[in-house]
C-alpha atoms as a PDB file:
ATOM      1  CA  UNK A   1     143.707 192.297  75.315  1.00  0.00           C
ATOM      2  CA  UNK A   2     143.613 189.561  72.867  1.00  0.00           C
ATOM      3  CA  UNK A   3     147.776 189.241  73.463  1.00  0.00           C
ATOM      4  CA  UNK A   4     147.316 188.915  76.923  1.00  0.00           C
ATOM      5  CA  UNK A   5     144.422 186.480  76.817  1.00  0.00           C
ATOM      6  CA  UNK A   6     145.808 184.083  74.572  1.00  0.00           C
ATOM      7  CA  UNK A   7     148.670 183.271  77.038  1.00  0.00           C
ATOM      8  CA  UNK A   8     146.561 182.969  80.038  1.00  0.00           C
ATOM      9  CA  UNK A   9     144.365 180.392  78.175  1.00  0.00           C
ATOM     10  CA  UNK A  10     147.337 178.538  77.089  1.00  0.00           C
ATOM     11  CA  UNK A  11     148.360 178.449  80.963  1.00  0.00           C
ATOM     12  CA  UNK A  12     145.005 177.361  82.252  1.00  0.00           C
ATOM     13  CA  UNK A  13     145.132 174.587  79.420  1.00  0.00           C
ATOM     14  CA  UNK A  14     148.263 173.234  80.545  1.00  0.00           C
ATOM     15  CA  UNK A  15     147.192 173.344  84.407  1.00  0.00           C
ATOM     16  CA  UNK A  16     143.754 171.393  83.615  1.00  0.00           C
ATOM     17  CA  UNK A  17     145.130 168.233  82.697  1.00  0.00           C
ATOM     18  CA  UNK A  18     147.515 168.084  85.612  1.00  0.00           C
ATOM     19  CA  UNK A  19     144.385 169.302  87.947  1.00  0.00           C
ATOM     20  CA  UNK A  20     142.212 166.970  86.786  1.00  0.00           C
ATOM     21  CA  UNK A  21     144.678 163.909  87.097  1.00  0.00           C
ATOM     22  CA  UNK A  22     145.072 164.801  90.945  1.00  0.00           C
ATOM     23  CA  UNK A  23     141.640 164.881  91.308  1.00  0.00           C
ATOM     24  CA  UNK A  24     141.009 161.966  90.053  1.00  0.00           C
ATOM     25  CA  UNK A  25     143.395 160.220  92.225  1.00  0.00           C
ATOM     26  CA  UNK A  26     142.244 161.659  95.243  1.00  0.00           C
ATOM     27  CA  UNK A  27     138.833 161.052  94.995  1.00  0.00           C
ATOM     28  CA  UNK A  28     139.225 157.195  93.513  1.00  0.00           C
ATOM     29  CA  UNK A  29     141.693 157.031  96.611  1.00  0.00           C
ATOM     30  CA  UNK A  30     138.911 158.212  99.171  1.00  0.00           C
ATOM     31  CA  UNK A  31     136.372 155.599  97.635  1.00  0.00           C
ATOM     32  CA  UNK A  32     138.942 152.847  98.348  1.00  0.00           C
ATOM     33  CA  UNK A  33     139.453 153.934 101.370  1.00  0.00           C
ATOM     34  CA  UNK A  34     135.863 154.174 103.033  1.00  0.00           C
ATOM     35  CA  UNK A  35     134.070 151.906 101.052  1.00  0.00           C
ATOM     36  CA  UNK A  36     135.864 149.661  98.630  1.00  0.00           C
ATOM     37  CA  UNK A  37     138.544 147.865 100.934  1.00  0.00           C
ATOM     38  CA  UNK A  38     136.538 147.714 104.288  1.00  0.00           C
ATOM     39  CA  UNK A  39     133.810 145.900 102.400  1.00  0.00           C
ATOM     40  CA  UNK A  40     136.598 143.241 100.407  1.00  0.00           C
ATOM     41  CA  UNK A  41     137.606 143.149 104.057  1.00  0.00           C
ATOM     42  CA  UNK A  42     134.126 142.363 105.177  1.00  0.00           C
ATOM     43  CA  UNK A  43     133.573 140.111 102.543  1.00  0.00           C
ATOM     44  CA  UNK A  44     137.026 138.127 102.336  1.00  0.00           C
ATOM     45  CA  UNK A  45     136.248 137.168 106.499  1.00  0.00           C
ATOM     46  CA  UNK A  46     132.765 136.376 105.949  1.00  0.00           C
ATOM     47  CA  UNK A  47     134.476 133.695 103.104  1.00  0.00           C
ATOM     48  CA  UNK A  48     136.738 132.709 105.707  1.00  0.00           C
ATOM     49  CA  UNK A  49     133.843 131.715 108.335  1.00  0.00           C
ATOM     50  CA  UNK A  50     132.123 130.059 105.529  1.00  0.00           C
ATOM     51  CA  UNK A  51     135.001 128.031 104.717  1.00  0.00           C
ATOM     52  CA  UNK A  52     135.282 126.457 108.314  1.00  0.00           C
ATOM     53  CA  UNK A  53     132.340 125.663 108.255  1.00  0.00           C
ATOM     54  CA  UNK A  54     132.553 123.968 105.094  1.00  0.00           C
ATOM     55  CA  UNK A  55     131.017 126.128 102.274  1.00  0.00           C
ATOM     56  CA  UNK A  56     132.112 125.298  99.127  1.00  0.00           C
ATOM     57  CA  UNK A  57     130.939 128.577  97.114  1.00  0.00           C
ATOM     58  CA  UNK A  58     132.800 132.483  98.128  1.00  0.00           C
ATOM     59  CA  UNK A  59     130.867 135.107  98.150  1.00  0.00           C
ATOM     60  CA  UNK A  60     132.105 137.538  95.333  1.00  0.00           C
ATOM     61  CA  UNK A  61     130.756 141.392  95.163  1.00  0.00           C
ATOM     62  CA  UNK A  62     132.001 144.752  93.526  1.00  0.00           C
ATOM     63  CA  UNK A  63     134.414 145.236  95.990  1.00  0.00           C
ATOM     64  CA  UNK A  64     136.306 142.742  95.935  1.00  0.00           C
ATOM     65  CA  UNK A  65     136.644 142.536  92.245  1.00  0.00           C
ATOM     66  CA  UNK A  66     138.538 146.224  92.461  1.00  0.00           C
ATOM     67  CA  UNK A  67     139.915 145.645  95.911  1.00  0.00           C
ATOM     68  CA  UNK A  68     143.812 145.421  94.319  1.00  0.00           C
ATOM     69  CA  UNK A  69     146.059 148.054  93.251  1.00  0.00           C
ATOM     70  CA  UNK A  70     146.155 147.914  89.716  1.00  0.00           C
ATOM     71  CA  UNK A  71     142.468 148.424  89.986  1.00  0.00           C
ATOM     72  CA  UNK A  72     142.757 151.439  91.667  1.00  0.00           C
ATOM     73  CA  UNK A  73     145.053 153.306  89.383  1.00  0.00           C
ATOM     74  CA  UNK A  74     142.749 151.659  85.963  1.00  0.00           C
ATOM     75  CA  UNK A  75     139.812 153.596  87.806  1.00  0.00           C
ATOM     76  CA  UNK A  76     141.667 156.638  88.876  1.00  0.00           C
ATOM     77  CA  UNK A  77     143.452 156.864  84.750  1.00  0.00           C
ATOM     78  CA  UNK A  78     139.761 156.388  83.656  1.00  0.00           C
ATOM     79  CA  UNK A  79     138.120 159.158  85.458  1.00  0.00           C
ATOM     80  CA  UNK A  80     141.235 161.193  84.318  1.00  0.00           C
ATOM     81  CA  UNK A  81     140.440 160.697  80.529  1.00  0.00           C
ATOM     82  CA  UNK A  82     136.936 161.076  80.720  1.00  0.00           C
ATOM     83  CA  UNK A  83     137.015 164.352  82.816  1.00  0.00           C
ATOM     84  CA  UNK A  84     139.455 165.526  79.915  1.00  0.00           C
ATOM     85  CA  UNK A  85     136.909 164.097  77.262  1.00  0.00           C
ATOM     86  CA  UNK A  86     133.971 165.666  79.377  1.00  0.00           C
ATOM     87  CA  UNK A  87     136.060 169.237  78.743  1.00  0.00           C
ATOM     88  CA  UNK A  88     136.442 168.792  75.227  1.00  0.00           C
ATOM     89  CA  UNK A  89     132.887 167.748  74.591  1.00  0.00           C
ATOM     90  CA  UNK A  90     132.108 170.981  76.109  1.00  0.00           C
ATOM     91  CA  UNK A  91     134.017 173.119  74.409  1.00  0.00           C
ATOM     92  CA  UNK A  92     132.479 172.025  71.322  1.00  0.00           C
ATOM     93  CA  UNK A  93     129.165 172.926  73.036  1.00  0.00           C
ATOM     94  CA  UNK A  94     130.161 176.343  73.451  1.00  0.00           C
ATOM     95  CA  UNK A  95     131.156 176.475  70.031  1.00  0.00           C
ATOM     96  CA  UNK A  96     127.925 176.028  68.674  1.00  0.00           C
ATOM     97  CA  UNK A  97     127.074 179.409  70.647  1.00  0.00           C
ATOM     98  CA  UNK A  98     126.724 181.335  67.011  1.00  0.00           C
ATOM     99  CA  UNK A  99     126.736 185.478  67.514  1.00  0.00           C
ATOM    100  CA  UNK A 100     124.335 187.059  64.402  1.00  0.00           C
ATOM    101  CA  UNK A 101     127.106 187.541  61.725  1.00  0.00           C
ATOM    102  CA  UNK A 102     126.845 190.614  59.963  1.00  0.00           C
ATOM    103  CA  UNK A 103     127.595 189.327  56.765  1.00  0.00           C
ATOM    104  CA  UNK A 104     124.383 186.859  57.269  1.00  0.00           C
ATOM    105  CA  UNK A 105     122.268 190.180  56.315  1.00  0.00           C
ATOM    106  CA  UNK A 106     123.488 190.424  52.774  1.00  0.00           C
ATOM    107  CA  UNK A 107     120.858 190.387  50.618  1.00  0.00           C
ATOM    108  CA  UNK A 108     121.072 187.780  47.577  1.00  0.00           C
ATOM    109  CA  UNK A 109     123.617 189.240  44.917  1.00  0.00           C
ATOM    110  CA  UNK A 110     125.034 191.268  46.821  1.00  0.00           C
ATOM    111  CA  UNK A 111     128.655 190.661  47.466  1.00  0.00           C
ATOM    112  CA  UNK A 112     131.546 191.226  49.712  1.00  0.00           C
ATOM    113  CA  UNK A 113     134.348 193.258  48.485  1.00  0.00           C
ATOM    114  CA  UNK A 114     138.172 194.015  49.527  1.00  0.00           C
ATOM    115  CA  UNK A 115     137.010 197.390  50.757  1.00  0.00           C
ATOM    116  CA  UNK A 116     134.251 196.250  52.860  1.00  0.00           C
ATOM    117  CA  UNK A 117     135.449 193.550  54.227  1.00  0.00           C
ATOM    118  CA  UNK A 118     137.750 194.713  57.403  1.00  0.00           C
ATOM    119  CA  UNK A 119     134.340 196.871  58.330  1.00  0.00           C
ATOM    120  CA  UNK A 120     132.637 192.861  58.163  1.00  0.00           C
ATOM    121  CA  UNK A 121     135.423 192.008  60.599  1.00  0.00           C
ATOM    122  CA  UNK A 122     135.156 194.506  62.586  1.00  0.00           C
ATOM    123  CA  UNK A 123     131.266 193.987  63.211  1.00  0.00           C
ATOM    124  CA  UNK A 124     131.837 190.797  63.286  1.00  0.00           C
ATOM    125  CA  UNK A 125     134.156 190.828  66.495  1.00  0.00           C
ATOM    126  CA  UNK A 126     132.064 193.421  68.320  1.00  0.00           C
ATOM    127  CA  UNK A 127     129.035 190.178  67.836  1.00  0.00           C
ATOM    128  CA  UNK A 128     131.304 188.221  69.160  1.00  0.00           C
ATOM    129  CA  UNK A 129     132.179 190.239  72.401  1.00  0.00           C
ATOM    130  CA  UNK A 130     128.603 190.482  72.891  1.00  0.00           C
ATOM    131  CA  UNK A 131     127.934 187.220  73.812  1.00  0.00           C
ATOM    132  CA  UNK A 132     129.012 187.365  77.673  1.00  0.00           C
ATOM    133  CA  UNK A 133     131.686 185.025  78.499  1.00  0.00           C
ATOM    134  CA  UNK A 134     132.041 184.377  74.805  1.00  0.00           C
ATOM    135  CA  UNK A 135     135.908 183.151  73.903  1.00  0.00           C
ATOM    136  CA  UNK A 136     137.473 183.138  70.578  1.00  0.00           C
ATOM    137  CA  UNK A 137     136.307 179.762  69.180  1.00  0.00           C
ATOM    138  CA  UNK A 138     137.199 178.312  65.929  1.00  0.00           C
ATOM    139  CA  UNK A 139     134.335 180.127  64.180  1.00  0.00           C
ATOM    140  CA  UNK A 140     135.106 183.467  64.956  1.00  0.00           C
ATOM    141  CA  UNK A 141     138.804 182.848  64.203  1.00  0.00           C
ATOM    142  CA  UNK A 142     137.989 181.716  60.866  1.00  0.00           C
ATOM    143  CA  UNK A 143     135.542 183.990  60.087  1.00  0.00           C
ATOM    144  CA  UNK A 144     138.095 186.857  61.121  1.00  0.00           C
ATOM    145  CA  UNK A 145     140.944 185.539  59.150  1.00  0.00           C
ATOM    146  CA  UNK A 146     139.203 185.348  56.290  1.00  0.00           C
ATOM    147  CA  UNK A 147     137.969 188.701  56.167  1.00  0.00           C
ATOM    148  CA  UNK A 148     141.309 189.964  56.995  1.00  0.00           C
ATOM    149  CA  UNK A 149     143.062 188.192  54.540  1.00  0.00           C
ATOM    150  CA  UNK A 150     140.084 188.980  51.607  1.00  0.00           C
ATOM    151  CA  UNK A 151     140.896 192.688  52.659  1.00  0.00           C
ATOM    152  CA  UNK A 152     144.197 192.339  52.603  1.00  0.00           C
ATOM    153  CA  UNK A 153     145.239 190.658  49.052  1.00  0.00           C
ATOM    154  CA  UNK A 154     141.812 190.997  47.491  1.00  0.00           C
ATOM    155  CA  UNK A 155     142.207 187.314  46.432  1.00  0.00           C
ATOM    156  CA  UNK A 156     139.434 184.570  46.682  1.00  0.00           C
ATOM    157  CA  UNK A 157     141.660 181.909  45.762  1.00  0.00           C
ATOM    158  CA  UNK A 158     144.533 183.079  48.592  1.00  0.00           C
ATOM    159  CA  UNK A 159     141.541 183.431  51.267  1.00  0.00           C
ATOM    160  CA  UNK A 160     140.036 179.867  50.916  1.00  0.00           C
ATOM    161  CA  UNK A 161     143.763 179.026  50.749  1.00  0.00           C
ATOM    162  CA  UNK A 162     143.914 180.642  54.581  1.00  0.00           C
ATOM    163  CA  UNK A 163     140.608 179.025  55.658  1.00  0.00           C
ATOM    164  CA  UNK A 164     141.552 175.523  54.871  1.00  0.00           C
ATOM    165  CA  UNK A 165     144.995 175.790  56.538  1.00  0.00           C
ATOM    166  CA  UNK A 166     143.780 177.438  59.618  1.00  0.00           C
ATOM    167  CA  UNK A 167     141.213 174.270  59.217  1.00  0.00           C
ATOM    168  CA  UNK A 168     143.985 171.961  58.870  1.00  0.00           C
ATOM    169  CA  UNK A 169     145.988 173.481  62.026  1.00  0.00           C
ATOM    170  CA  UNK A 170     142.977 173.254  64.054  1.00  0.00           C
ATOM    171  CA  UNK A 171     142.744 169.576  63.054  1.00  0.00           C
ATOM    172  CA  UNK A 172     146.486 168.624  63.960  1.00  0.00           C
ATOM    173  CA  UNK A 173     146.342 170.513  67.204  1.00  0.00           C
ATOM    174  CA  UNK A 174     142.891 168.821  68.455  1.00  0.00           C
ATOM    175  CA  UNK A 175     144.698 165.694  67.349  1.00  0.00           C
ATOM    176  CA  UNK A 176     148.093 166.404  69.515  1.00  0.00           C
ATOM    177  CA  UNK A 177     145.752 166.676  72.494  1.00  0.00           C
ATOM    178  CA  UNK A 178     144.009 163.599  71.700  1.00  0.00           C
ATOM    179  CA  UNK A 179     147.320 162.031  72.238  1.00  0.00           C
ATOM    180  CA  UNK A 180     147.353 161.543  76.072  1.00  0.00           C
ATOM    181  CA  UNK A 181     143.748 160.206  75.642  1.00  0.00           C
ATOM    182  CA  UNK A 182     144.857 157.905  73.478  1.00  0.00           C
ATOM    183  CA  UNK A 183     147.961 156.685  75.764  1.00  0.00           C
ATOM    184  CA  UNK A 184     145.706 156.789  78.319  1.00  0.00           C
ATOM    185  CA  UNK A 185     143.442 153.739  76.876  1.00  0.00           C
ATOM    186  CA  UNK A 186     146.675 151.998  76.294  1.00  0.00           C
ATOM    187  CA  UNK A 187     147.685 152.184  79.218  1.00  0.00           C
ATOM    188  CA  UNK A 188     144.641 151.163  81.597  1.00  0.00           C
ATOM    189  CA  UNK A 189     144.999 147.351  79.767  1.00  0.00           C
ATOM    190  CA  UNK A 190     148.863 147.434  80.072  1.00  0.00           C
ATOM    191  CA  UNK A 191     148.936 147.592  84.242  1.00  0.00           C
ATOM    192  CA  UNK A 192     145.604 145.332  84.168  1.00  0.00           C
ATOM    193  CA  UNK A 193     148.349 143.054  82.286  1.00  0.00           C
ATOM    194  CA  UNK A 194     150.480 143.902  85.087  1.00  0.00           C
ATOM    195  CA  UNK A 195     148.507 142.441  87.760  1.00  0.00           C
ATOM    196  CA  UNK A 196     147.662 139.504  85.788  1.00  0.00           C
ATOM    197  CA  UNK A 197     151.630 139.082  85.938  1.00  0.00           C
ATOM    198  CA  UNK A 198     151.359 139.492  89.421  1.00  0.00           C
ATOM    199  CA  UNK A 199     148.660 137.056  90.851  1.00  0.00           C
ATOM    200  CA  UNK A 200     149.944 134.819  88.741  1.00  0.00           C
ATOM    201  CA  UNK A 201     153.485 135.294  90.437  1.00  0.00           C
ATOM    202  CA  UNK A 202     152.307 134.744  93.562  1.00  0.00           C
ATOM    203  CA  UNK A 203     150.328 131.748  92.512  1.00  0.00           C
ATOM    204  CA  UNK A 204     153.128 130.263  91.447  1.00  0.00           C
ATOM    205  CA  UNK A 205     154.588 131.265  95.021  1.00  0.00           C
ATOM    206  CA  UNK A 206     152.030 129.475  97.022  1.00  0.00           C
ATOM    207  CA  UNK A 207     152.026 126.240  94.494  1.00  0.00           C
ATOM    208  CA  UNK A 208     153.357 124.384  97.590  1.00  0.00           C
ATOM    209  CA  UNK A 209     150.488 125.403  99.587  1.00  0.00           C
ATOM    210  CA  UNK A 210     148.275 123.664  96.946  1.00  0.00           C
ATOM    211  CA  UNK A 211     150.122 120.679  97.009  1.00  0.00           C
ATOM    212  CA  UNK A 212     149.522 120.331 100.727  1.00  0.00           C
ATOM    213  CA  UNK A 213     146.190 120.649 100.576  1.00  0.00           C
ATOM    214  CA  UNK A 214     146.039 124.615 101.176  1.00  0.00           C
ATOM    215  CA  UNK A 215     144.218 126.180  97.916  1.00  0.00           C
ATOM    216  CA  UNK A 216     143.479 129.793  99.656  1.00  0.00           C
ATOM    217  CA  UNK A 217     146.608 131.417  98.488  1.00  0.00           C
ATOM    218  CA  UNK A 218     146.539 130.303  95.023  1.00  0.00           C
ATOM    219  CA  UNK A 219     142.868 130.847  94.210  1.00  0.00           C
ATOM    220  CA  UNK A 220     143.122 134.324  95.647  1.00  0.00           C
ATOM    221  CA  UNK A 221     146.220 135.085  94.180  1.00  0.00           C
ATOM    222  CA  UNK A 222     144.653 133.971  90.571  1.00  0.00           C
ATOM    223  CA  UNK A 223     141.954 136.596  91.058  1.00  0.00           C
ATOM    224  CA  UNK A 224     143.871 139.036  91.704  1.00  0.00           C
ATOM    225  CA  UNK A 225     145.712 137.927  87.900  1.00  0.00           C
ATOM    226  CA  UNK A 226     142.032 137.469  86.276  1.00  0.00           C
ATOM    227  CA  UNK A 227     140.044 140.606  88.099  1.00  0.00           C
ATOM    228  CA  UNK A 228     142.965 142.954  87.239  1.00  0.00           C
ATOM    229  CA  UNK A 229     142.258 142.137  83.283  1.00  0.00           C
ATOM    230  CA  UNK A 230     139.027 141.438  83.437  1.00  0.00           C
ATOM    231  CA  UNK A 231     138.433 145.385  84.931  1.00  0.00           C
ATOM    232  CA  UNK A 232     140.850 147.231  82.526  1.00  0.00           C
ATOM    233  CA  UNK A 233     139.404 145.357  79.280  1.00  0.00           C
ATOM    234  CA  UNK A 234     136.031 146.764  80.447  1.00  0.00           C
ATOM    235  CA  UNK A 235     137.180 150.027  81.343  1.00  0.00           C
ATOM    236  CA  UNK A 236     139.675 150.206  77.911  1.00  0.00           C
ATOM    237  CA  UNK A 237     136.413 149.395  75.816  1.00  0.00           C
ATOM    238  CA  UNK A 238     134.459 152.475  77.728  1.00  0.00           C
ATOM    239  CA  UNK A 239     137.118 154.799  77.466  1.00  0.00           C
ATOM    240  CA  UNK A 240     137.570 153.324  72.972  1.00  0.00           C
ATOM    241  CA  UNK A 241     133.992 154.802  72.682  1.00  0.00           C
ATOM    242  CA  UNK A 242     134.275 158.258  74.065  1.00  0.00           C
ATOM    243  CA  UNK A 243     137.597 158.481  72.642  1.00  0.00           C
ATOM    244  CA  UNK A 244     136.029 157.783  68.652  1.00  0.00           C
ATOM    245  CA  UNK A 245     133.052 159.709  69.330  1.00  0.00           C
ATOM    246  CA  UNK A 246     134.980 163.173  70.813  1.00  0.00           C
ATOM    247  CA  UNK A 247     137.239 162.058  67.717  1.00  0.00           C
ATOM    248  CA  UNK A 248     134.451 162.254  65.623  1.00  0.00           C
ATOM    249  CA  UNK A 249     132.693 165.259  67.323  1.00  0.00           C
ATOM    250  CA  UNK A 250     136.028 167.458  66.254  1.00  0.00           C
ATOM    251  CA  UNK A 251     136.138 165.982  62.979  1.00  0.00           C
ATOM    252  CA  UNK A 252     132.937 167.537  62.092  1.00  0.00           C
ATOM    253  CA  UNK A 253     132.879 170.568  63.661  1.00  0.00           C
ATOM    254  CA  UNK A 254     136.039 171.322  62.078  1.00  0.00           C
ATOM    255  CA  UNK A 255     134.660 170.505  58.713  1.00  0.00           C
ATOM    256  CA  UNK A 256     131.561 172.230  59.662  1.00  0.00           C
ATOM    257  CA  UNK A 257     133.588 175.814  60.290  1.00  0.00           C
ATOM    258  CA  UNK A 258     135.002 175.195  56.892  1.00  0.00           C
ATOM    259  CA  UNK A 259     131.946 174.629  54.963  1.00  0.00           C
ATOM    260  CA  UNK A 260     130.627 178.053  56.682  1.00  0.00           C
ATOM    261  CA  UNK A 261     133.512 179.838  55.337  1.00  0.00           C
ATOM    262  CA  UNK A 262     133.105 178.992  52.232  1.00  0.00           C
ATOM    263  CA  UNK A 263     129.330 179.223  52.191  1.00  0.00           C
ATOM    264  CA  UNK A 264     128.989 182.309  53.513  1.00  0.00           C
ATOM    265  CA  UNK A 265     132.144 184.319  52.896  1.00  0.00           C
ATOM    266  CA  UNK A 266     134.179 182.919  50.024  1.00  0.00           C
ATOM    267  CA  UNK A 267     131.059 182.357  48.045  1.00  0.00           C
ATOM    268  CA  UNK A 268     130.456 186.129  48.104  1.00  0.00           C
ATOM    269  CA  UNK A 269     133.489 187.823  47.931  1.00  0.00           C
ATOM    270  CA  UNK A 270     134.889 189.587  44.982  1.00  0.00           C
ATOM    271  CA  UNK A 271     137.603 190.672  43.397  1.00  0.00           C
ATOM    272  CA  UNK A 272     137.813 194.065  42.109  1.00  0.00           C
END
């Protein structure tokens, strides 16, 4: 069963992300399209009436701060990365789901030995499939491969030698999906960059306007340049914060799985 599940997760891991990045392009696409747009539109001809009649101040709302493109996709990248960050954060919530160890019931002095510890493991996994929906988290993995390996070579020293490198895999692989995060937040300032480049570009296009007396074209093309920046710097420094704190979150649970090892397990073993 455990063969057979492993794959499947593996599967469903690689599907999320892709899922999730859909999503989050459809849905940012549907709030541009029945609310964000129609109201810049709204708002860009009440500017226009305003201006014949010889306003000097534009209105300026929400909308039409993310009305352009580059907007769109900084908003649709951001609700990617924090749906993945919302996933991770809750898988180490169900991690802290702890099953009542066997081993926990050892009375003080007593100790674990190599003949006693594969029937540790084996109670161990049973409180493990007794939580419903329980999966194999880092904990039980740990736990299991430590008792195995104790049973196996009847060496302390070789089974804290197994705990800290499955500690140390766990730590590069949370850190290898961290990685599209990570490009992520670079990213959402790079095409903000990108539409800077842009409005300024067609500023530069309409300079003749300006120099005929026409300023509409240039000033709007020189928001689009300054809103486009001025939404993925705000969005980039968002996105910074859950990034260190899920960082951090993994860092010390990690560490935490580690200590328990060694406080409850390696501390007690030994060798015959």
């Amino acid at each position: 069963m455990t063969r057979t599940a492993r794959p499947s997760r593996q599967k469903e891991s690689a599907i999320l992300p892709v899922a999730l990045l859909l999503g989050s392009f459809f849905v940012i696409g549907l709030l541009y399209q029945f609310w964000i747009r129609p109201e810049a539109a709204a708002t860009q001809a009440r500017n226009a009436a305003a201006s014949v009649e010889g306003a000097l101040v534009a209105e300026t709302n929400l909308a039409t701060i993310l009305v352009d493109a580059e907007q769109q996709v900084c908003l649709s990248l951001f609700l990617w990365a924090g749906l993945l960050m919302m996933s991770k954060f809750r898988e180490i919530s169900r991690e802290r789901i702890q099953p009542d160890w066997p081993f926990e019931d050892l009375e003080e002095g007593e100790r674990i030995l190599p003949d006693t510890a594969l029937d540790l493991a084996k109670a161990s996994a049973r409180a493990v499939a007794a939580i419903p929906g329980a999966a194999p988290t880092l904990m039980a993995r740990a736990v299991q491969r430590c008792l195995h390996r104790f049973h196996a070579t009847a060496s302390v020293q070789e089974t804290s030698q197994a705990v800290q490198e499955l500690a140390d895999s766990e730590s590069n692989r949370l850190d290898s999906e961290m990685a599209v995060i990570r490009y992520t937040a670079w990213a959402i300032p790079s095409i903000g960059f990108i539409g800077t480049v842009r409005g300024i570009g067609q500023a530069l296009a309409r300079a003749d306007e300006a120099i005929q007396g026409d300023v509409s074209g240039v000033t709007a093309a020189l928001g689009t340049a300054f809103n486009s920046t001025f939404v993925a710097l705000v969005l980039s420094i968002f996105l910074m914060l859950g990034v260190y704190t899920l960082q951090r979150r993994q860092e010390a649970h990690v560490l935490a799985v580690e200590n328990f090892c060694r406080d409850h397990l390696i501390e007690k073993m030994k060798s015959v």
